[in-house]
Structures are given as C-alpha cells and as structure tokens.
PDB file of N, CA and C in Angstrom:
ATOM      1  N   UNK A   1       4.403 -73.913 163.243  1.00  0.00           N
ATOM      2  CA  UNK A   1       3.817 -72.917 164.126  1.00  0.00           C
ATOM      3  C   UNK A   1       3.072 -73.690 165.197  1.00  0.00           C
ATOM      4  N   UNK A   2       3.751 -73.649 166.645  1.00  0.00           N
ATOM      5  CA  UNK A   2       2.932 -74.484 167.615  1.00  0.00           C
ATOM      6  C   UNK A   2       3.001 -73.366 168.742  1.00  0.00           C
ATOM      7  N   UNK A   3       2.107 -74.247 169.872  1.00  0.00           N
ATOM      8  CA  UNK A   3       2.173 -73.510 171.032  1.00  0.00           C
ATOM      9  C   UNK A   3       1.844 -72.163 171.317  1.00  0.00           C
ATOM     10  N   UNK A   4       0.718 -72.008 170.417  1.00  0.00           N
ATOM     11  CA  UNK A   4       0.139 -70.290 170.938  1.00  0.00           C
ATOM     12  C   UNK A   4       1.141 -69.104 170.364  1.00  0.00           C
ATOM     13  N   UNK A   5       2.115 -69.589 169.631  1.00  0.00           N
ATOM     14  CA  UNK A   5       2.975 -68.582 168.891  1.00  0.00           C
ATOM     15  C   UNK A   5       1.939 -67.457 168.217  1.00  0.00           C
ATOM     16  N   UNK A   6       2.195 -66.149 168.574  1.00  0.00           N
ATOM     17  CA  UNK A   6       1.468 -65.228 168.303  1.00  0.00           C
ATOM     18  C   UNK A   6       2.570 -64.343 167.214  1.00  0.00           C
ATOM     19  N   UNK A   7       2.422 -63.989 166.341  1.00  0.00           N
ATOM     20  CA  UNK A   7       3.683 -63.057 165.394  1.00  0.00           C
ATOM     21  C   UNK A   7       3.300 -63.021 163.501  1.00  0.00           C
ATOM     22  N   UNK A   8       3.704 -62.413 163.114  1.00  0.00           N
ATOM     23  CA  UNK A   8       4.105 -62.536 161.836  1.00  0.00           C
ATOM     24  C   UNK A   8       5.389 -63.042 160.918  1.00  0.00           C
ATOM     25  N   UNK A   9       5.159 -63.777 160.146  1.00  0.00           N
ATOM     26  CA  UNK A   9       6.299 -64.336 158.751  1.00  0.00           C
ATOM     27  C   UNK A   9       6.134 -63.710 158.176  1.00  0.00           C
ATOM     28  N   UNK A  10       6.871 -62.698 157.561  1.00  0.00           N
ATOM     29  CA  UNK A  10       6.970 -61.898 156.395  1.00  0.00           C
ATOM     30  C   UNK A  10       8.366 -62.176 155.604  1.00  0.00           C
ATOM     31  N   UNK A  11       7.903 -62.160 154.079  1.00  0.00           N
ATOM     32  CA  UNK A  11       9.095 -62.014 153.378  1.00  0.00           C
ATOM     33  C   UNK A  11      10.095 -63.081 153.364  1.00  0.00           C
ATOM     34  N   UNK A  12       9.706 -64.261 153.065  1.00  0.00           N
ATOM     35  CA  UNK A  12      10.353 -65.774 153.120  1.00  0.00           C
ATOM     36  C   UNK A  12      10.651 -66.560 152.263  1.00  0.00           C
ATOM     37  N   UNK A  13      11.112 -67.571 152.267  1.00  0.00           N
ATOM     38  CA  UNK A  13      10.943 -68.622 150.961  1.00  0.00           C
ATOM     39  C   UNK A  13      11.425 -70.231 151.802  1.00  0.00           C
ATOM     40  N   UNK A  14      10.615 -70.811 151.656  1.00  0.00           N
ATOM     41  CA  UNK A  14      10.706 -71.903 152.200  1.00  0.00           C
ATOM     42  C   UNK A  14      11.349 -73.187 150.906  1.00  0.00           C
ATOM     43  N   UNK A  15      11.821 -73.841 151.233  1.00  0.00           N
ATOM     44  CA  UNK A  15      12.337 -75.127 150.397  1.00  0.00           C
ATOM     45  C   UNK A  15      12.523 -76.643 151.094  1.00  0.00           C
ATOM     46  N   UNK A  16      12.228 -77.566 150.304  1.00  0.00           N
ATOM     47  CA  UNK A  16      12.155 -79.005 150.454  1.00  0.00           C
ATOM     48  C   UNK A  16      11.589 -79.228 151.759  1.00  0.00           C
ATOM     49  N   UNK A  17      10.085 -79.028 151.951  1.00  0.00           N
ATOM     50  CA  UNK A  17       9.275 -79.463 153.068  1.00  0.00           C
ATOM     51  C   UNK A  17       8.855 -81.264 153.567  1.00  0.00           C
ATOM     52  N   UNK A  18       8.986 -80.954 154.331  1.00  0.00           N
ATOM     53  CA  UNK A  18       8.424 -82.900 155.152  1.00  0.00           C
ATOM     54  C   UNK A  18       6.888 -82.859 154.304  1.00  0.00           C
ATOM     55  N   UNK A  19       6.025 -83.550 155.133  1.00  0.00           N
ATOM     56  CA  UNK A  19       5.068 -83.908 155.131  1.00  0.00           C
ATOM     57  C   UNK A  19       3.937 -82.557 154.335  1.00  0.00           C
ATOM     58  N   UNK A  20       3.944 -81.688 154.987  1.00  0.00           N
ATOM     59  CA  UNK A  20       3.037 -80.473 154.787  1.00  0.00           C
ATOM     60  C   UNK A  20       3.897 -79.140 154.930  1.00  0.00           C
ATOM     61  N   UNK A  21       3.639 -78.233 153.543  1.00  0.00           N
ATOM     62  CA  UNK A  21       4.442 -77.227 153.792  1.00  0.00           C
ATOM     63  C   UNK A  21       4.321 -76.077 155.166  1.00  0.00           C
ATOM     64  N   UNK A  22       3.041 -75.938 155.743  1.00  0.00           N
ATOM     65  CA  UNK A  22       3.136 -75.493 156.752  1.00  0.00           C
ATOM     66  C   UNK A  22       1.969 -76.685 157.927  1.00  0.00           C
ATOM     67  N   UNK A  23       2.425 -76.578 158.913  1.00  0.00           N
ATOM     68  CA  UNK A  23       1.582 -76.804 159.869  1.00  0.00           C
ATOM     69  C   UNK A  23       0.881 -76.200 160.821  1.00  0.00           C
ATOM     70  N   UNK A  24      -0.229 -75.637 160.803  1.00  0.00           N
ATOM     71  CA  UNK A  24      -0.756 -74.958 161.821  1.00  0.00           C
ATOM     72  C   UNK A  24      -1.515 -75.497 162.967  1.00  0.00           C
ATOM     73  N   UNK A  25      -0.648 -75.734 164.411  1.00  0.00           N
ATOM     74  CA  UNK A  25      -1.399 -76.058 165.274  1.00  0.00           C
ATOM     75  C   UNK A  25      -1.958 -74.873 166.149  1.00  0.00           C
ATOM     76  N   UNK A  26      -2.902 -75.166 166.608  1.00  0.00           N
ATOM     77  CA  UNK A  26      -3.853 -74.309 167.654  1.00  0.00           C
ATOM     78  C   UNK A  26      -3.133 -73.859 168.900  1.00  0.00           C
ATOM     79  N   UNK A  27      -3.447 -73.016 169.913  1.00  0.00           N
ATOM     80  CA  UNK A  27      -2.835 -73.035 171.290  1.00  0.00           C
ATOM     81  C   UNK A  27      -3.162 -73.965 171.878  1.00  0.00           C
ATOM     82  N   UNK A  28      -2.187 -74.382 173.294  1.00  0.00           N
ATOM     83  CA  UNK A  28      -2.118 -75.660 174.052  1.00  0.00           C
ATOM     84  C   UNK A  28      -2.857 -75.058 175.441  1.00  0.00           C
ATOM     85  N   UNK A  29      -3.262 -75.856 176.247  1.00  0.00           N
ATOM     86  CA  UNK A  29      -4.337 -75.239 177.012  1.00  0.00           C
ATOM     87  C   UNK A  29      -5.260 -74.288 177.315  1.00  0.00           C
ATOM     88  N   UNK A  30      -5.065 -73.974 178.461  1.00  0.00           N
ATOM     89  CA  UNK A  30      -5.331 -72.159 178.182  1.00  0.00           C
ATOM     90  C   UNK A  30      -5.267 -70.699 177.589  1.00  0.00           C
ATOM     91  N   UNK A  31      -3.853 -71.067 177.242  1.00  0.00           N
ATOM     92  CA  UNK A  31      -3.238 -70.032 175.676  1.00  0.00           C
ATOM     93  C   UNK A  31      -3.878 -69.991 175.093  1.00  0.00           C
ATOM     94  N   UNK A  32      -4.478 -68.815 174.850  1.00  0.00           N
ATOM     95  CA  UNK A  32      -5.246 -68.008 173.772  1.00  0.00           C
ATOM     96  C   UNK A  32      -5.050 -66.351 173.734  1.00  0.00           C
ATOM     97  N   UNK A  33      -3.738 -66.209 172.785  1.00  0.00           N
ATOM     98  CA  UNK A  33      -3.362 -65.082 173.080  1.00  0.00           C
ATOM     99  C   UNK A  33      -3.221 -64.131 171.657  1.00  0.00           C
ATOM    100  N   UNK A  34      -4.099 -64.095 170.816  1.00  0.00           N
ATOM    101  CA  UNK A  34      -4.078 -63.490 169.522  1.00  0.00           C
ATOM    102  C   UNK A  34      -3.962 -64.565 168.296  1.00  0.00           C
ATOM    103  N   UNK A  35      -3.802 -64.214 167.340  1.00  0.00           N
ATOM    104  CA  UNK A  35      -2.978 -65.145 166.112  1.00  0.00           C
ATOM    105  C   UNK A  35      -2.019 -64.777 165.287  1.00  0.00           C
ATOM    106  N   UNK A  36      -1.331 -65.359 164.269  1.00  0.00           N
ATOM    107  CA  UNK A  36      -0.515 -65.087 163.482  1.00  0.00           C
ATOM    108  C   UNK A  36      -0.694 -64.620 162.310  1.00  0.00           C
ATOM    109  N   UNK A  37       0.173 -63.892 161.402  1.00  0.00           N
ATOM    110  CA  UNK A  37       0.190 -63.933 160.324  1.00  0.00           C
ATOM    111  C   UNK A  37       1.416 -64.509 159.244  1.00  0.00           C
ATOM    112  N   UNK A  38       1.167 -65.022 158.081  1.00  0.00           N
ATOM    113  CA  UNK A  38       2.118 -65.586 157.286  1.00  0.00           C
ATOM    114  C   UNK A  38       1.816 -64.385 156.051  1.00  0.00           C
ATOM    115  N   UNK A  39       2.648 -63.614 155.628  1.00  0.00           N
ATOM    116  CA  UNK A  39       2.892 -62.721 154.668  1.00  0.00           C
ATOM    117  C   UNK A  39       3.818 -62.789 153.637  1.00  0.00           C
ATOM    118  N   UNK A  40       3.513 -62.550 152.600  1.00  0.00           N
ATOM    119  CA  UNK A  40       4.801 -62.294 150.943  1.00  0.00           C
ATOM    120  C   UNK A  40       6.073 -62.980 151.334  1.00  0.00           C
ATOM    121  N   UNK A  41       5.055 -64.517 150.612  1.00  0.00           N
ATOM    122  CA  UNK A  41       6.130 -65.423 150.718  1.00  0.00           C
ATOM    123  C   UNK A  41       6.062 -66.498 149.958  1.00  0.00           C
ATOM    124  N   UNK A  42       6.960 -67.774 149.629  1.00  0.00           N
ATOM    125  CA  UNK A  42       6.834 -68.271 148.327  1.00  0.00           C
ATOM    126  C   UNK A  42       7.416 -69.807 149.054  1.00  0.00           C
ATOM    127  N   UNK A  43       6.759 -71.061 148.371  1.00  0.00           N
ATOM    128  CA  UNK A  43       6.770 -71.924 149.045  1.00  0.00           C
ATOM    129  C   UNK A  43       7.279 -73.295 147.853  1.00  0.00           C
ATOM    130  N   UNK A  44       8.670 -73.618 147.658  1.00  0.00           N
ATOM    131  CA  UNK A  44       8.788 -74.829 146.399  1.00  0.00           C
ATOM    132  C   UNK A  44       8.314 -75.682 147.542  1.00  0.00           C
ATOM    133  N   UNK A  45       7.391 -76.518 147.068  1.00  0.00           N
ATOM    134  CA  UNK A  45       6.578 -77.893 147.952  1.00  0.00           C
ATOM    135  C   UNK A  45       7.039 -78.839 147.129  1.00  0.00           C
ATOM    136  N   UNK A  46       7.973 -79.605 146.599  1.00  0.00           N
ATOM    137  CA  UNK A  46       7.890 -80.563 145.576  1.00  0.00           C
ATOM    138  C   UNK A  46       8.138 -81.975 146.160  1.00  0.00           C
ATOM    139  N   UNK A  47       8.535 -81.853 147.891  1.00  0.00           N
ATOM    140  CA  UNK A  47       8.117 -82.888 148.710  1.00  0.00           C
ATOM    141  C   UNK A  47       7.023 -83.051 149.682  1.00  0.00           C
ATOM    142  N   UNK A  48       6.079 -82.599 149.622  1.00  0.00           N
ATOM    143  CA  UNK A  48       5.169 -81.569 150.648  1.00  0.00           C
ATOM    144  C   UNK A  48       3.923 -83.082 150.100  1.00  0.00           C
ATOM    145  N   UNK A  49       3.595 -84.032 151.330  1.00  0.00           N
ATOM    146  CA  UNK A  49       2.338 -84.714 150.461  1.00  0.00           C
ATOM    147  C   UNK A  49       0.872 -83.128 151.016  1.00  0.00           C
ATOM    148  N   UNK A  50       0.779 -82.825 151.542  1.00  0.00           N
ATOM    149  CA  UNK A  50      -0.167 -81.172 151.435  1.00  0.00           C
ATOM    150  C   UNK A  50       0.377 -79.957 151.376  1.00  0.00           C
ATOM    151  N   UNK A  51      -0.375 -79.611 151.464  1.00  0.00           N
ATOM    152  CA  UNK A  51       0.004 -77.808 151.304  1.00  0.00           C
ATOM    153  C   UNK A  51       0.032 -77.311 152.887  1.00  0.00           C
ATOM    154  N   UNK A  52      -1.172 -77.086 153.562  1.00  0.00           N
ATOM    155  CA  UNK A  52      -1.562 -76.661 154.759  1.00  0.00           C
ATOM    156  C   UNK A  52      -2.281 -77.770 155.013  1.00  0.00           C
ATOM    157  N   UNK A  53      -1.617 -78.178 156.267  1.00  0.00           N
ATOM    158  CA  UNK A  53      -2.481 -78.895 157.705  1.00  0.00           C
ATOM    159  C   UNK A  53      -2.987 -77.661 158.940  1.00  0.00           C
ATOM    160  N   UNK A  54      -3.870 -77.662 159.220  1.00  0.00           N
ATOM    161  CA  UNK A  54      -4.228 -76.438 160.076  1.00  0.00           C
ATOM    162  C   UNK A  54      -5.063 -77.483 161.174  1.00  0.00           C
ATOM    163  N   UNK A  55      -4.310 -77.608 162.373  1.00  0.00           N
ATOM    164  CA  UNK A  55      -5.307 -78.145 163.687  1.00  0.00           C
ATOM    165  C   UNK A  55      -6.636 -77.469 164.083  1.00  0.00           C
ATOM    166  N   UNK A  56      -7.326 -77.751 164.797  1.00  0.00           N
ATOM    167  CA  UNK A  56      -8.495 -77.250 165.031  1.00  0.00           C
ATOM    168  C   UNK A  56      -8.040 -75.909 165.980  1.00  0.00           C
ATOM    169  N   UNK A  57      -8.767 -74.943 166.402  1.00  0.00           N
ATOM    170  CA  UNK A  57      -8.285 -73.574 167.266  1.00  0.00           C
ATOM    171  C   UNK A  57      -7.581 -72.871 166.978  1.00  0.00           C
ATOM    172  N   UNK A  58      -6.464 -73.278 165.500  1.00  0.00           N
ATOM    173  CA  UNK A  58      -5.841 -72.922 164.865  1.00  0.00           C
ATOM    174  C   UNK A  58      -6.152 -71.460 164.472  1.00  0.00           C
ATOM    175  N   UNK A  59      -5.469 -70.238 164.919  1.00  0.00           N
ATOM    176  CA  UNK A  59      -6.250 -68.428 164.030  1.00  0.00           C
ATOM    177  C   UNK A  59      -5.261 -68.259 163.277  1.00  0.00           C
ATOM    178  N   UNK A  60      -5.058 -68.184 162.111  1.00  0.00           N
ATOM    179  CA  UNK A  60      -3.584 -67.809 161.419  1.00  0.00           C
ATOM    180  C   UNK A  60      -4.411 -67.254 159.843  1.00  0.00           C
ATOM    181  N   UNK A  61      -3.743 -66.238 159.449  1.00  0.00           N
ATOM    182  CA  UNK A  61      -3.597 -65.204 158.618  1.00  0.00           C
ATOM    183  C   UNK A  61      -3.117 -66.067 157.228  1.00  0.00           C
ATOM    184  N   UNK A  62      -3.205 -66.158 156.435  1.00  0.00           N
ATOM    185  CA  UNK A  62      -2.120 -66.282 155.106  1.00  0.00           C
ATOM    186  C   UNK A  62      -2.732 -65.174 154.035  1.00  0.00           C
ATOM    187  N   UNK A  63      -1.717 -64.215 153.446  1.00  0.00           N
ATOM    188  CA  UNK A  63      -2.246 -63.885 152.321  1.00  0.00           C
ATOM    189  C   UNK A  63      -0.837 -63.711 151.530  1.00  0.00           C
ATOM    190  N   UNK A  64      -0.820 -63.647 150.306  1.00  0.00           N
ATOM    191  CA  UNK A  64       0.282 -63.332 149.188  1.00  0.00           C
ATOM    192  C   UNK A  64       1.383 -64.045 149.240  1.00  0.00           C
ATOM    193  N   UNK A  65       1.178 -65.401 149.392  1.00  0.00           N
ATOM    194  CA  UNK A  65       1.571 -66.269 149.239  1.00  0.00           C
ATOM    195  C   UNK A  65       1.794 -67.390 148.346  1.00  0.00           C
ATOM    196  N   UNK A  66       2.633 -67.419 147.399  1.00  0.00           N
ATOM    197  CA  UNK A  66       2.525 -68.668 146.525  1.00  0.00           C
ATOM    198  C   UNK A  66       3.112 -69.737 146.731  1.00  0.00           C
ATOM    199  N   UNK A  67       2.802 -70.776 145.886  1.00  0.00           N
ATOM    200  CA  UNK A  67       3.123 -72.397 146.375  1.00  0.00           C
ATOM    201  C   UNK A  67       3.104 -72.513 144.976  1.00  0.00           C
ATOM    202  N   UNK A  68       4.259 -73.061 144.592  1.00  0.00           N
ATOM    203  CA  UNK A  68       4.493 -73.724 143.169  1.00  0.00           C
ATOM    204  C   UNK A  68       5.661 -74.557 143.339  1.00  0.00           C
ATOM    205  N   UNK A  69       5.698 -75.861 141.863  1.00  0.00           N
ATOM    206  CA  UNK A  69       6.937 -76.730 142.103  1.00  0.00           C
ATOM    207  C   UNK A  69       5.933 -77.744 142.923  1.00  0.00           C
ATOM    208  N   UNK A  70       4.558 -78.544 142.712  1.00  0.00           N
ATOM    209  CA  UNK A  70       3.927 -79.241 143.382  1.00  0.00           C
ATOM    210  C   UNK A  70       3.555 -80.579 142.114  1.00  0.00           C
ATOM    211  N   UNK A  71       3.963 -81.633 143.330  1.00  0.00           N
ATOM    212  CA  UNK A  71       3.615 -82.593 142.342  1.00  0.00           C
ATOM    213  C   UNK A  71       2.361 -83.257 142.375  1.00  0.00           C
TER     214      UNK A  71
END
C-alpha cells in the first residue's frame, strides 16, 4: 500500500510474503486524501521476517484479520 492509496481490502488471503506481510507507507507529498482499510482477511506469513511495517503518516484500518503459519 503506497502513494496515498485511499480504499478498502476486503475478503483476501495472502500467501508466501517477502520481507513483511504488509507494508504500510504514508502519502507522498502533499497527498493527504483519507485512509484505508484492510478487512476479513487471512495472512500464511511463513516467509514474512514481520508482520506489519507501517511508515510514519501512515492512516490504515486493520480489523479481522488473522496471521498464522509464523515462524
């Protein structure tokens, strides 16, 4: 999630993540145009060295979300 992306994830399942299962960066200059939400969704991390990286300015939502399959 970069660049002032404003929206909702609902209803997902993510598999075999890089570094961090999600990344949350902030808006890029002046962009500041609401935030996101991440909704009912399920996350195998079993390559993930974190869970959430969240940049600073970062507004983002998570709820009902699980993360399992972590080593």
């Amino acid at each position: 999630i970069d660049q002032g992306w404003n929206g909702t994830l609902e209803n997902f399942l993510m598999l075999g993540n890089g570094d961090n299962s999600f990344e949350i960066d902030g808006p890029k200059g002046s962009y500041y145009n609401g935030n996101h939400s991440i909704l009912n969704g399920a996350v195998m991390s079993w390559t993930s060295k974190s869970l959430i990286f969240f940049e600073e300015g970062s507004n983002t939502d998570i709820s009902n979300t699980y993360f399992y399959d972590l080593d």
